[in-house]
C-alpha atoms as a PDB file:
ATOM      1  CA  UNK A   1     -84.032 -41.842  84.363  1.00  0.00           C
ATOM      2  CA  UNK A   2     -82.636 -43.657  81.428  1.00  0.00           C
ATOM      3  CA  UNK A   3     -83.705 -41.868  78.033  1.00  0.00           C
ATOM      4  CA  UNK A   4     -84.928 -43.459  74.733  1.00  0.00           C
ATOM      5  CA  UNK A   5     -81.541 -43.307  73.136  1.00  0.00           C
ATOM      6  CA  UNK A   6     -79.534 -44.596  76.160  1.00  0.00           C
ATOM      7  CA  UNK A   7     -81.878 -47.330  76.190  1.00  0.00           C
ATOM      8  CA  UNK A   8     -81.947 -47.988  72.142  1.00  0.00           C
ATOM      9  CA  UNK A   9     -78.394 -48.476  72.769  1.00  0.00           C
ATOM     10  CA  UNK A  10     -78.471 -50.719  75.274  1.00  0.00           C
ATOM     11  CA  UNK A  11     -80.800 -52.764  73.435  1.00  0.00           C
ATOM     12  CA  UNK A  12     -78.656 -52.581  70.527  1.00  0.00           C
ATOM     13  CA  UNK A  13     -75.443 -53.996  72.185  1.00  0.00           C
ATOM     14  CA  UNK A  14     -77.818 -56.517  74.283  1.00  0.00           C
ATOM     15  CA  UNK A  15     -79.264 -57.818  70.918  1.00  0.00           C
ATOM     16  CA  UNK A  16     -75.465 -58.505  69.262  1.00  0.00           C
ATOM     17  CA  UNK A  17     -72.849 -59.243  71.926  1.00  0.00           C
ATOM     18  CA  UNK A  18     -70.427 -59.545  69.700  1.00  0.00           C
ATOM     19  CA  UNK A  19     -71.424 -55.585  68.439  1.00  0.00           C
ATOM     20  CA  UNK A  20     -68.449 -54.501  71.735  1.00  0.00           C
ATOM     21  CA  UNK A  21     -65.731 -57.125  70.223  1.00  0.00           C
ATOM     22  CA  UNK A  22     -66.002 -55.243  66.871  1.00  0.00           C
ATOM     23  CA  UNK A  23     -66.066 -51.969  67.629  1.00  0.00           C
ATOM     24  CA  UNK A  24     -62.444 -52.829  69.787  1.00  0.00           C
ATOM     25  CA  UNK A  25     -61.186 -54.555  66.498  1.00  0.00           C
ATOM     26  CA  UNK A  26     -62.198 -51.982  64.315  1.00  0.00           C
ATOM     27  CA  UNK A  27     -60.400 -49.697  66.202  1.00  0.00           C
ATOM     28  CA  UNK A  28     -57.544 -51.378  66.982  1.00  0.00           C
ATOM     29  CA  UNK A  29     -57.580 -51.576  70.726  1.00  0.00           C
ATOM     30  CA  UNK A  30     -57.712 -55.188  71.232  1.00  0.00           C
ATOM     31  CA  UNK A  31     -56.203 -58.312  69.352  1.00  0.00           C
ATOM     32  CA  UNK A  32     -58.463 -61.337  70.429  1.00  0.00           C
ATOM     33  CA  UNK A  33     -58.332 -64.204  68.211  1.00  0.00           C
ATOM     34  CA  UNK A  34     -61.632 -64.560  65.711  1.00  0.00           C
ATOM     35  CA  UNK A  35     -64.244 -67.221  66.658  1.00  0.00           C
ATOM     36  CA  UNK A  36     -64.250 -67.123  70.537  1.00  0.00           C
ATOM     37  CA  UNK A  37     -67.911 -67.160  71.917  1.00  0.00           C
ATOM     38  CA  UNK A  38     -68.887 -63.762  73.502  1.00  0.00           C
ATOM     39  CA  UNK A  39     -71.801 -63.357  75.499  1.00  0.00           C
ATOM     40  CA  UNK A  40     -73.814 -60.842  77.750  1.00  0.00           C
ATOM     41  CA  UNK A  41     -73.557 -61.823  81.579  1.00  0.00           C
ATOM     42  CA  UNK A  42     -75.752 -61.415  84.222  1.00  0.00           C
ATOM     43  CA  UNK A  43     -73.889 -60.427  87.765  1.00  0.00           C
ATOM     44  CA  UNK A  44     -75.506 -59.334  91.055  1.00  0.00           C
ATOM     45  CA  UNK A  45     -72.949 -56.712  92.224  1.00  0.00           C
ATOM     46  CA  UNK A  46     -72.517 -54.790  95.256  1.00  0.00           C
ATOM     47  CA  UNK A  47     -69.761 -52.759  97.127  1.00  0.00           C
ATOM     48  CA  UNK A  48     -70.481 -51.881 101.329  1.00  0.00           C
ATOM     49  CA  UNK A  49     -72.634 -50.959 102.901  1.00  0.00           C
ATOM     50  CA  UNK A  50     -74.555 -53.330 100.383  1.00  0.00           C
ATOM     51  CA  UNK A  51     -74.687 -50.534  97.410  1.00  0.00           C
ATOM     52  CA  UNK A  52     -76.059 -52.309  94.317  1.00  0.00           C
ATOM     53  CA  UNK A  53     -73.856 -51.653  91.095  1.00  0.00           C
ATOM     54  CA  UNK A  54     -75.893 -51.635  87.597  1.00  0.00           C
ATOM     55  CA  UNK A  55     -73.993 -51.363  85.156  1.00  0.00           C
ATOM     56  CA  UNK A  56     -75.432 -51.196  81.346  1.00  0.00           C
ATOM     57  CA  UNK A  57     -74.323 -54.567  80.141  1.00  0.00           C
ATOM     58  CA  UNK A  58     -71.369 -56.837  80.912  1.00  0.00           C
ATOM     59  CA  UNK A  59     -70.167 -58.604  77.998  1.00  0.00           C
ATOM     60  CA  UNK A  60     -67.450 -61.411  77.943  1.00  0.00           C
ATOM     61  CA  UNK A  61     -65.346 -63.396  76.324  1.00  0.00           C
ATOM     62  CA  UNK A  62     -64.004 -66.600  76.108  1.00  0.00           C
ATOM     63  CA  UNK A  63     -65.779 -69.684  77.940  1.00  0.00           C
ATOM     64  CA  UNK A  64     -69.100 -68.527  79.999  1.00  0.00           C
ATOM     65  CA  UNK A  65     -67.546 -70.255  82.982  1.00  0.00           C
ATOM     66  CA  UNK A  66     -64.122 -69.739  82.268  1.00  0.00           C
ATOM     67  CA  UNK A  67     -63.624 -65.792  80.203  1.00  0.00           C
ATOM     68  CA  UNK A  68     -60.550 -64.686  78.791  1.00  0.00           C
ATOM     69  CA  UNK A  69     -61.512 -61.011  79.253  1.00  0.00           C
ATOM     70  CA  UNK A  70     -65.129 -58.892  80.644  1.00  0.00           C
ATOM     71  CA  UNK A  71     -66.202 -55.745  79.384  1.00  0.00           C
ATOM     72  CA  UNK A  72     -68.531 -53.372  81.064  1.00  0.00           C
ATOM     73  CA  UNK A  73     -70.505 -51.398  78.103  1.00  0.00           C
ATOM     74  CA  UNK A  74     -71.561 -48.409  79.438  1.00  0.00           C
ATOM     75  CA  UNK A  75     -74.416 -45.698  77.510  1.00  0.00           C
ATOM     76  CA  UNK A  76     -73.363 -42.374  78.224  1.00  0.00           C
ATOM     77  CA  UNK A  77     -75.133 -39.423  76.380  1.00  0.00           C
ATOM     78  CA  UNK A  78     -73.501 -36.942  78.948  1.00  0.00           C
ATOM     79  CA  UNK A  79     -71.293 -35.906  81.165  1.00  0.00           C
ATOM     80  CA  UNK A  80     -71.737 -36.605  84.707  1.00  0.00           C
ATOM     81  CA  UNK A  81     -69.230 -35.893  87.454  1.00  0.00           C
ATOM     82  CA  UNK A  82     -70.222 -39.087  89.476  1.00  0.00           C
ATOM     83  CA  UNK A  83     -70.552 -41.549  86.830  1.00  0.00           C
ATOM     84  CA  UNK A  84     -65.965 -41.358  86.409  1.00  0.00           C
ATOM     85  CA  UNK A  85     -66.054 -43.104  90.315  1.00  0.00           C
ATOM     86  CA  UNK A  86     -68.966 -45.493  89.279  1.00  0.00           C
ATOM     87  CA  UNK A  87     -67.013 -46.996  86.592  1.00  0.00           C
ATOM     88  CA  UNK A  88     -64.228 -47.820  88.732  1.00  0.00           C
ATOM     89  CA  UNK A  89     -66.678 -49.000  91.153  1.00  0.00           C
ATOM     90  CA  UNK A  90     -68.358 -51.213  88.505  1.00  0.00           C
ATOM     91  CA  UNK A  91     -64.717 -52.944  87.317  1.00  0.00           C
ATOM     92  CA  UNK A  92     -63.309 -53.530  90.449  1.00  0.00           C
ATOM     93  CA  UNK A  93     -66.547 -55.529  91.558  1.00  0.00           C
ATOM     94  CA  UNK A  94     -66.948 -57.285  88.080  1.00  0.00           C
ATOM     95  CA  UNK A  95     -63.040 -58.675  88.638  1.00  0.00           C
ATOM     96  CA  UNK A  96     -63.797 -59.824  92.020  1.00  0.00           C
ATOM     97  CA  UNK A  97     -66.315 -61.926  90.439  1.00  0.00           C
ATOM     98  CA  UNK A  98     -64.965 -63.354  87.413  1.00  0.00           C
ATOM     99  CA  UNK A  99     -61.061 -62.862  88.378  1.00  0.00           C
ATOM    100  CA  UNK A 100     -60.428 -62.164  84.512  1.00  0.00           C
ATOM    101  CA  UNK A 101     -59.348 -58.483  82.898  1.00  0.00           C
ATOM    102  CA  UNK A 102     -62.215 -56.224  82.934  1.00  0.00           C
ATOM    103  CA  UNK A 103     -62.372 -53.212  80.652  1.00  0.00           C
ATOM    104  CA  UNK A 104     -65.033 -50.090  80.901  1.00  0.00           C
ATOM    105  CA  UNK A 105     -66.486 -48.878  77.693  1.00  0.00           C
ATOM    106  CA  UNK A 106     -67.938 -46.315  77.369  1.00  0.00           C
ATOM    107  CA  UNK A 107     -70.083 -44.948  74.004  1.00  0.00           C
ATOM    108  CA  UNK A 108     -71.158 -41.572  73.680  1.00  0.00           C
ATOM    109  CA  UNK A 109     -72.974 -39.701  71.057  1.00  0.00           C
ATOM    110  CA  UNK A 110     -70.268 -36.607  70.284  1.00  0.00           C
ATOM    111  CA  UNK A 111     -66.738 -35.566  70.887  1.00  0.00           C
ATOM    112  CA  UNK A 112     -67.005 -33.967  73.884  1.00  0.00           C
ATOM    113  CA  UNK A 113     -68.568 -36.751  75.654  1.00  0.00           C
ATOM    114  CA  UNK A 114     -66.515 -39.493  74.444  1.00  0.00           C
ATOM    115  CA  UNK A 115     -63.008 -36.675  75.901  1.00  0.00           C
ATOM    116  CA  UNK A 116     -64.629 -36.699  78.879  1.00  0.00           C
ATOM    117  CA  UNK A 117     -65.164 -40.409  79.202  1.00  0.00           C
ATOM    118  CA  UNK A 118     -61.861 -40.969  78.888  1.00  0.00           C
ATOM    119  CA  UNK A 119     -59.491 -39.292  81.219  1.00  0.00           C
ATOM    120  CA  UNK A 120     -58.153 -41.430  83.745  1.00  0.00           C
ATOM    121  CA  UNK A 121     -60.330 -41.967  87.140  1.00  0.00           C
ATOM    122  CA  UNK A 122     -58.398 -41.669  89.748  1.00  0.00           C
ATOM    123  CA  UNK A 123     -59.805 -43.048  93.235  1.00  0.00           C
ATOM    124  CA  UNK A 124     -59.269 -43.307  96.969  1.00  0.00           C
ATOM    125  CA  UNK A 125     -57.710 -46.824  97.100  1.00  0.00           C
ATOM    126  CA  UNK A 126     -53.631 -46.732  96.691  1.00  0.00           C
ATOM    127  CA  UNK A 127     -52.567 -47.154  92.901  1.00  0.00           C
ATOM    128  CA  UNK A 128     -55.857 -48.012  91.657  1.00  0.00           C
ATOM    129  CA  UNK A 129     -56.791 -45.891  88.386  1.00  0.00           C
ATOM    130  CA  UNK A 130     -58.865 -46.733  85.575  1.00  0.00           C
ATOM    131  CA  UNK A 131     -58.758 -45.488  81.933  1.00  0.00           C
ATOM    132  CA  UNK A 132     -62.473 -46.024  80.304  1.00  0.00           C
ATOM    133  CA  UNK A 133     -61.736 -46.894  76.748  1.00  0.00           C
ATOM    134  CA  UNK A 134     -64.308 -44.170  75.411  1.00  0.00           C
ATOM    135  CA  UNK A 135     -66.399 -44.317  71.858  1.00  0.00           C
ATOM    136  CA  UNK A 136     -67.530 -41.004  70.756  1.00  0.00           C
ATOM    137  CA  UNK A 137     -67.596 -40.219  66.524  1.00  0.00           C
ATOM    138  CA  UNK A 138     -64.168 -40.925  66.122  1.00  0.00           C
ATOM    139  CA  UNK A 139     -63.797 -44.572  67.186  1.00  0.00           C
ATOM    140  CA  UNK A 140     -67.241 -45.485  65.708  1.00  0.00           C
ATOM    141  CA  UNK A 141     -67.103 -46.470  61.799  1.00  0.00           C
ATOM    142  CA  UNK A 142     -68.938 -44.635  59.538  1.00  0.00           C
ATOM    143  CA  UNK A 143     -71.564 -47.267  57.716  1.00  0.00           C
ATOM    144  CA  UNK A 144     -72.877 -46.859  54.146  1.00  0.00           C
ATOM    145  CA  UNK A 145     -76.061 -48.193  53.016  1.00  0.00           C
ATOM    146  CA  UNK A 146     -74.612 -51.680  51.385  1.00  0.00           C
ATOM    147  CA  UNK A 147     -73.521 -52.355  55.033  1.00  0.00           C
ATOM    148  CA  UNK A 148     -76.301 -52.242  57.146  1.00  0.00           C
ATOM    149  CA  UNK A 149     -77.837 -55.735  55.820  1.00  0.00           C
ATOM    150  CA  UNK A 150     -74.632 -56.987  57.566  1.00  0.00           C
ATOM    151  CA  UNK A 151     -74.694 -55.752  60.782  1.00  0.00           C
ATOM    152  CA  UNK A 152     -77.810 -53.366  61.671  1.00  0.00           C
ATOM    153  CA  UNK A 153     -76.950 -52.804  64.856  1.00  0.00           C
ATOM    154  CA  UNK A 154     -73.541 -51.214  64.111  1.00  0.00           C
ATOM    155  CA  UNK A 155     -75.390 -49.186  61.228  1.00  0.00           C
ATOM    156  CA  UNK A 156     -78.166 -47.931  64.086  1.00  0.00           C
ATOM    157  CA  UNK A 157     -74.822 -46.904  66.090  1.00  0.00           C
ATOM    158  CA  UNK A 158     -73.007 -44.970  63.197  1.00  0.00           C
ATOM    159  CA  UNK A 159     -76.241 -43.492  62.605  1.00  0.00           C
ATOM    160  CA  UNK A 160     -75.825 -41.556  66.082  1.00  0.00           C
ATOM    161  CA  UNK A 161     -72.268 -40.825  65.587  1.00  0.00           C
ATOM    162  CA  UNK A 162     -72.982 -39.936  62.163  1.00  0.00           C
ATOM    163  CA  UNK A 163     -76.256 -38.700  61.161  1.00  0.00           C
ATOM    164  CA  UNK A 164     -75.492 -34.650  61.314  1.00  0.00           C
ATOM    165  CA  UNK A 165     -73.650 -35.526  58.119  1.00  0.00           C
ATOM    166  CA  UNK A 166     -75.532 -34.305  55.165  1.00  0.00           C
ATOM    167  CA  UNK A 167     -76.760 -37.658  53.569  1.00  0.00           C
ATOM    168  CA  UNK A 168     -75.700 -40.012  56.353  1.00  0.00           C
ATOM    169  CA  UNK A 169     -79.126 -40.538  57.791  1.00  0.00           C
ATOM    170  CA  UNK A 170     -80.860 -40.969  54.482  1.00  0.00           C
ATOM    171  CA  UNK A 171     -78.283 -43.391  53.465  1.00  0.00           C
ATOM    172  CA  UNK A 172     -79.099 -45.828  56.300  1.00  0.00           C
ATOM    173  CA  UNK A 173     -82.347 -45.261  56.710  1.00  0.00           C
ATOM    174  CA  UNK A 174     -82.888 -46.599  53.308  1.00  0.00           C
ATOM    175  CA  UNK A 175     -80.526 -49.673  54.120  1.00  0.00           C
ATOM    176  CA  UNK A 176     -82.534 -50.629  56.304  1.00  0.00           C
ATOM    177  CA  UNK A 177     -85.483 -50.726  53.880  1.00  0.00           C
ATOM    178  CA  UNK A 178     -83.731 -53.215  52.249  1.00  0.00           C
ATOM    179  CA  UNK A 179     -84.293 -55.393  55.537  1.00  0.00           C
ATOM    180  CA  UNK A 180     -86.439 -58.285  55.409  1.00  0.00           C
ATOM    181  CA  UNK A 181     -89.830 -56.677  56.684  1.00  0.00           C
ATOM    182  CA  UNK A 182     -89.854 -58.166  60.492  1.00  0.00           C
ATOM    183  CA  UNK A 183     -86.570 -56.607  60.825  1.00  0.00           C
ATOM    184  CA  UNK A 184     -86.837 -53.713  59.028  1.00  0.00           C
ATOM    185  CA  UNK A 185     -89.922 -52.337  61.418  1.00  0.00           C
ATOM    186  CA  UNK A 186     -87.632 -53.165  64.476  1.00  0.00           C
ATOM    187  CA  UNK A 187     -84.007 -51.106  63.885  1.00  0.00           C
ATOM    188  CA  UNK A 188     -86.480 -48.500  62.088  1.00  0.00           C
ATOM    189  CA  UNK A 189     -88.176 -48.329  65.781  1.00  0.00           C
ATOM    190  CA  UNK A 190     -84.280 -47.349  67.156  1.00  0.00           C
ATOM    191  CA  UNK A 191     -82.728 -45.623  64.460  1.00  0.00           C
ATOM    192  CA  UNK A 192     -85.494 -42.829  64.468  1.00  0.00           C
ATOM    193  CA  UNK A 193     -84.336 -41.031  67.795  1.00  0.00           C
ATOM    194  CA  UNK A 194     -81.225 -40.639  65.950  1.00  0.00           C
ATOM    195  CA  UNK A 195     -81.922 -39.953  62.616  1.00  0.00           C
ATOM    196  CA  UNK A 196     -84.426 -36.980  64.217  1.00  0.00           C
ATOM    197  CA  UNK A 197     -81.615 -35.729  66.654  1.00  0.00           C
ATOM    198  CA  UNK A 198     -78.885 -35.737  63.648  1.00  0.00           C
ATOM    199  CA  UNK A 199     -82.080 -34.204  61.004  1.00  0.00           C
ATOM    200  CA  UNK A 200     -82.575 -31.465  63.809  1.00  0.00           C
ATOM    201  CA  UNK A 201     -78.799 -30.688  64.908  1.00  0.00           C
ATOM    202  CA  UNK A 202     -78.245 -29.886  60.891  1.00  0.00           C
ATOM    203  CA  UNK A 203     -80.974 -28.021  60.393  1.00  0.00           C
ATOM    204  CA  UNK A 204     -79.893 -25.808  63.796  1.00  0.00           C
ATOM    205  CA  UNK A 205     -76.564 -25.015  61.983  1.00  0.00           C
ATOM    206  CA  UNK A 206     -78.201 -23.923  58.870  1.00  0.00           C
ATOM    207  CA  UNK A 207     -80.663 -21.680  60.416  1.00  0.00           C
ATOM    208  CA  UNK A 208     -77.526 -20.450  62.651  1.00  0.00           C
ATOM    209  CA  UNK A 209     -75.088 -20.184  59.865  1.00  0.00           C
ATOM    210  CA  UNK A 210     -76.896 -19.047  56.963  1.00  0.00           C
ATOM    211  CA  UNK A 211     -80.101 -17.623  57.553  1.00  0.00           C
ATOM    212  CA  UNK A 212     -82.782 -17.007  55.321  1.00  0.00           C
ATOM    213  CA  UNK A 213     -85.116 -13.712  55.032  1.00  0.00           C
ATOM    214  CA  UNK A 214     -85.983 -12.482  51.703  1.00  0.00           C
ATOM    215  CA  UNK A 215     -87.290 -14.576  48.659  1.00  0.00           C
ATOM    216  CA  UNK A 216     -84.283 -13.513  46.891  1.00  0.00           C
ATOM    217  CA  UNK A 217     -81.918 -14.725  49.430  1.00  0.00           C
ATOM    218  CA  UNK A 218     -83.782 -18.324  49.777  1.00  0.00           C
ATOM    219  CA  UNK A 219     -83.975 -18.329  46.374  1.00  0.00           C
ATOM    220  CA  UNK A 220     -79.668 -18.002  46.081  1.00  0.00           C
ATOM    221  CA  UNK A 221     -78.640 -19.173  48.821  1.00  0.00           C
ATOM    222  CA  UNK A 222     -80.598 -21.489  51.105  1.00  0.00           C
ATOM    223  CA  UNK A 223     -82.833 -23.647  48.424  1.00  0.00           C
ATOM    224  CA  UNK A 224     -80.249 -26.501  48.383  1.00  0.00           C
ATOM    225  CA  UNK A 225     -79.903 -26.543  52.588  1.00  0.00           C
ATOM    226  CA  UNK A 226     -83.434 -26.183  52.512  1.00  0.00           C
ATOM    227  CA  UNK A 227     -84.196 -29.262  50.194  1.00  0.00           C
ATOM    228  CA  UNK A 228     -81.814 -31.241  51.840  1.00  0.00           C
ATOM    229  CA  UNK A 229     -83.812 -30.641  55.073  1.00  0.00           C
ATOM    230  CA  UNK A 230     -86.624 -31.422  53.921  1.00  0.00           C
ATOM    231  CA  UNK A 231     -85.230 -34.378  51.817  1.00  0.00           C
ATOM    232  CA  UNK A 232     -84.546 -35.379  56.003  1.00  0.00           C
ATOM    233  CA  UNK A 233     -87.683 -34.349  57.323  1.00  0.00           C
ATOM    234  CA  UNK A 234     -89.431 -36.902  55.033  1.00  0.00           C
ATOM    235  CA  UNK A 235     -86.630 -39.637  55.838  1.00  0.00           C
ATOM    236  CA  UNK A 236     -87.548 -39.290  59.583  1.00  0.00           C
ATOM    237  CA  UNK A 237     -91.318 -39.431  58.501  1.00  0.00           C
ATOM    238  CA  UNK A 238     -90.972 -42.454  56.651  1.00  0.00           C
ATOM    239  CA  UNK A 239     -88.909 -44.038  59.283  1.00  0.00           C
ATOM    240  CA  UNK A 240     -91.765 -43.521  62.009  1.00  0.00           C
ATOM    241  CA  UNK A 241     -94.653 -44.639  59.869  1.00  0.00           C
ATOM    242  CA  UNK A 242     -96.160 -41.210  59.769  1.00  0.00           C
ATOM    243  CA  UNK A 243     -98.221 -41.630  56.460  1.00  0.00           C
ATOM    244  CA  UNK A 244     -98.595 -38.298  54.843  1.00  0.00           C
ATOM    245  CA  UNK A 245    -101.434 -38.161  52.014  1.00  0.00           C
ATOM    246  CA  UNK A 246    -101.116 -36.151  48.905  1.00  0.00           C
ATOM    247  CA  UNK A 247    -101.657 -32.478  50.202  1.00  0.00           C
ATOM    248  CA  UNK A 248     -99.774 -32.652  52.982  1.00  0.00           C
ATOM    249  CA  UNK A 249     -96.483 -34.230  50.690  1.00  0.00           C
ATOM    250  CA  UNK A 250     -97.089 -31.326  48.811  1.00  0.00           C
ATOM    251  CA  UNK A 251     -97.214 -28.454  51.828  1.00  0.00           C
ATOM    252  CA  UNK A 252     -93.633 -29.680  53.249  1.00  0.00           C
ATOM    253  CA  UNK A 253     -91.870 -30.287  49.821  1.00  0.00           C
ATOM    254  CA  UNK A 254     -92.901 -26.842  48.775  1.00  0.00           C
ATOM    255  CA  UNK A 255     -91.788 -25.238  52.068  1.00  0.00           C
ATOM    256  CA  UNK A 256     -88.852 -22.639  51.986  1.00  0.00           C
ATOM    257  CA  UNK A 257     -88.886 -21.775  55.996  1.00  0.00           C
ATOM    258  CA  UNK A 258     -85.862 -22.899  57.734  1.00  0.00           C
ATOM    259  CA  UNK A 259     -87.595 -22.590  61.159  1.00  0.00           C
ATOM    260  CA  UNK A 260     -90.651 -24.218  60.306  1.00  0.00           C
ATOM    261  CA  UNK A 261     -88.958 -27.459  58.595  1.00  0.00           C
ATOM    262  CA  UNK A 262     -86.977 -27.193  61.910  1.00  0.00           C
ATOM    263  CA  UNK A 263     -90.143 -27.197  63.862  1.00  0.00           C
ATOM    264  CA  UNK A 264     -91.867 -30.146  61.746  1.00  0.00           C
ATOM    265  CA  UNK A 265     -88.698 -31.922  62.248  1.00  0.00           C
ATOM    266  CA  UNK A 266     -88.958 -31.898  66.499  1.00  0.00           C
ATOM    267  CA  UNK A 267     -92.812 -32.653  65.995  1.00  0.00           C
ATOM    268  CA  UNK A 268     -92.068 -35.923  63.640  1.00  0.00           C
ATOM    269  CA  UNK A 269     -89.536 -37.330  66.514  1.00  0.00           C
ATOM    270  CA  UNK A 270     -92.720 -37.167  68.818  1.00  0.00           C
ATOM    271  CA  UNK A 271     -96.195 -37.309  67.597  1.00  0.00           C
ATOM    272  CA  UNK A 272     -97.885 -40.218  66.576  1.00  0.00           C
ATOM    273  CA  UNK A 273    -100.507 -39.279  63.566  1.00  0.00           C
ATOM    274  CA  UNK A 274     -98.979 -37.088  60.396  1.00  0.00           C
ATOM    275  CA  UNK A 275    -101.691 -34.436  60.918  1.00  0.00           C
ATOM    276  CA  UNK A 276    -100.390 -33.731  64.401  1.00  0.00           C
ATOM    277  CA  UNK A 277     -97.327 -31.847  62.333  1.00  0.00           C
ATOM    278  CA  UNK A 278     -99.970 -29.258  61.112  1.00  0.00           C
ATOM    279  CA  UNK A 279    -102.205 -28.426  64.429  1.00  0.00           C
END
């Protein structure tokens, strides 16, 4: 079953077509002239015995009739063994249709993903192979606050590939503030999964790396990770609408437990009242 995140994405790429075309450009895998429409296409596709293909989204370029290139985009926030013969599956039916070059891409939240995504698929029909072009952290700009008016989308993406970096999430989160309020509300709405998976994956490695017992020791050593946590906490909180009144402000900014900011931080990403942090 599709999750939240795979589907955010999709939504994101669905919403700005042209979101594939620049990610390739940015990263210097394709050189397509500027100013040619690009589009999401709708295909029925099927290999025998009559096995539906659904891919994510098919994206192309060029005339609508007539494209210069396709692009399957494909969500993948894991491995999986059988997906590698499903993408060859998917571009070998997409060409039959369109008779253009078709591409897989393929983005992925982390590293490991995004290596895995890209090794060569090798299949059972005689000199066919196919080479996903994979996006994981490294082919996915990093996007700084006076960018995300621009293009929120891409700012919602390099939130994923980006947000375990201290500051990152903040940073875009309060770009898009800066939205005009009917948009704001709506990339808010995606960019939380992601700014509570990146909040939660940092404050993992700090109660991992550099754990906290004694006053002394939080007092020395772990009031700056702590504060920075919590400085995330309330990002995420803000970003869902949770409303926290005065008392309640004051409880998590005065908080020097690793593992309970951790814990307030996987309750924020699901509950849907701020009192439901502190049953």
């Amino acid at each position: 079953m599709p999750s939240p995140p795979h589907d955010t994405l999709n939504e994101l790429f669905r919403e700005r077509p042209t979101l594939t075309v620049e990610l390739l450009r940015w990263a210097k895998l394709v050189d397509l002239p500027e100013g040619l429409p690009v589009q999401t296409y709708t295909v029925e596709m099927s290999d025998r015995p009559s096995r539906e293909l659904r891919p994510d989204l098919v994206i192309t370029v060029g005339p609508p009739g007539h494209p210069f290139e396709a692009y399957i985009v494909e969500m993948q926030m894991r491995r999986s063994e059988d997906k590698q013969q499903q993408f060859a599956r998917y571009a070998i039916a997409l060409w039959l249709n369109l008779s253009c070059p078709v591409s897989v891409i393929v983005i992925c939240p982390d590293r490991g993903t995004a290596e895995w995504a890209s090794q060569t698929v090798v299949t059972n029909m005689h000199d066919y192979r196919l080479t996903p072009l994979a996006f994981g952290p490294d082919r996915i700009p990093l996007v700084t606050r006076a960018q995300v008016a621009d293009n929120p989308e891409l700012a919602t993406l390099s939130l994923m590939a980006h947000g375990a970096v201290t500051g990152v999430a903040e940073d875009i989160l309060d770009g898009l503030k800066d939205l005009p309020a009917e948009h704001g509300a709506y990339y808010y709405q995606h960019a939380y999964h992601f700014a509570a998976a990146a909040a939660k994956h940092r404050m993992e490695m700090v109660v991992k790396t550099k754990p906290v017992y004694s006053p002394f020791a939080k007092e020395h050593f772990g009031e700056g990770e702590i504060q920075g946590e919590i400085k995330s906490l309330l990002a995420i909180v803000d970003a869902r609408g949770l409303a926290l009144d005065e008392r309640q402000r004051e409880i998590v900014e005065q908080c020097t437990d690793s593992e309970r900011i951790l814990g307030w931080v996987r309750q924020a990403a699901l509950v849907n009242d701020a009192t439901e942090l502190f049953t």
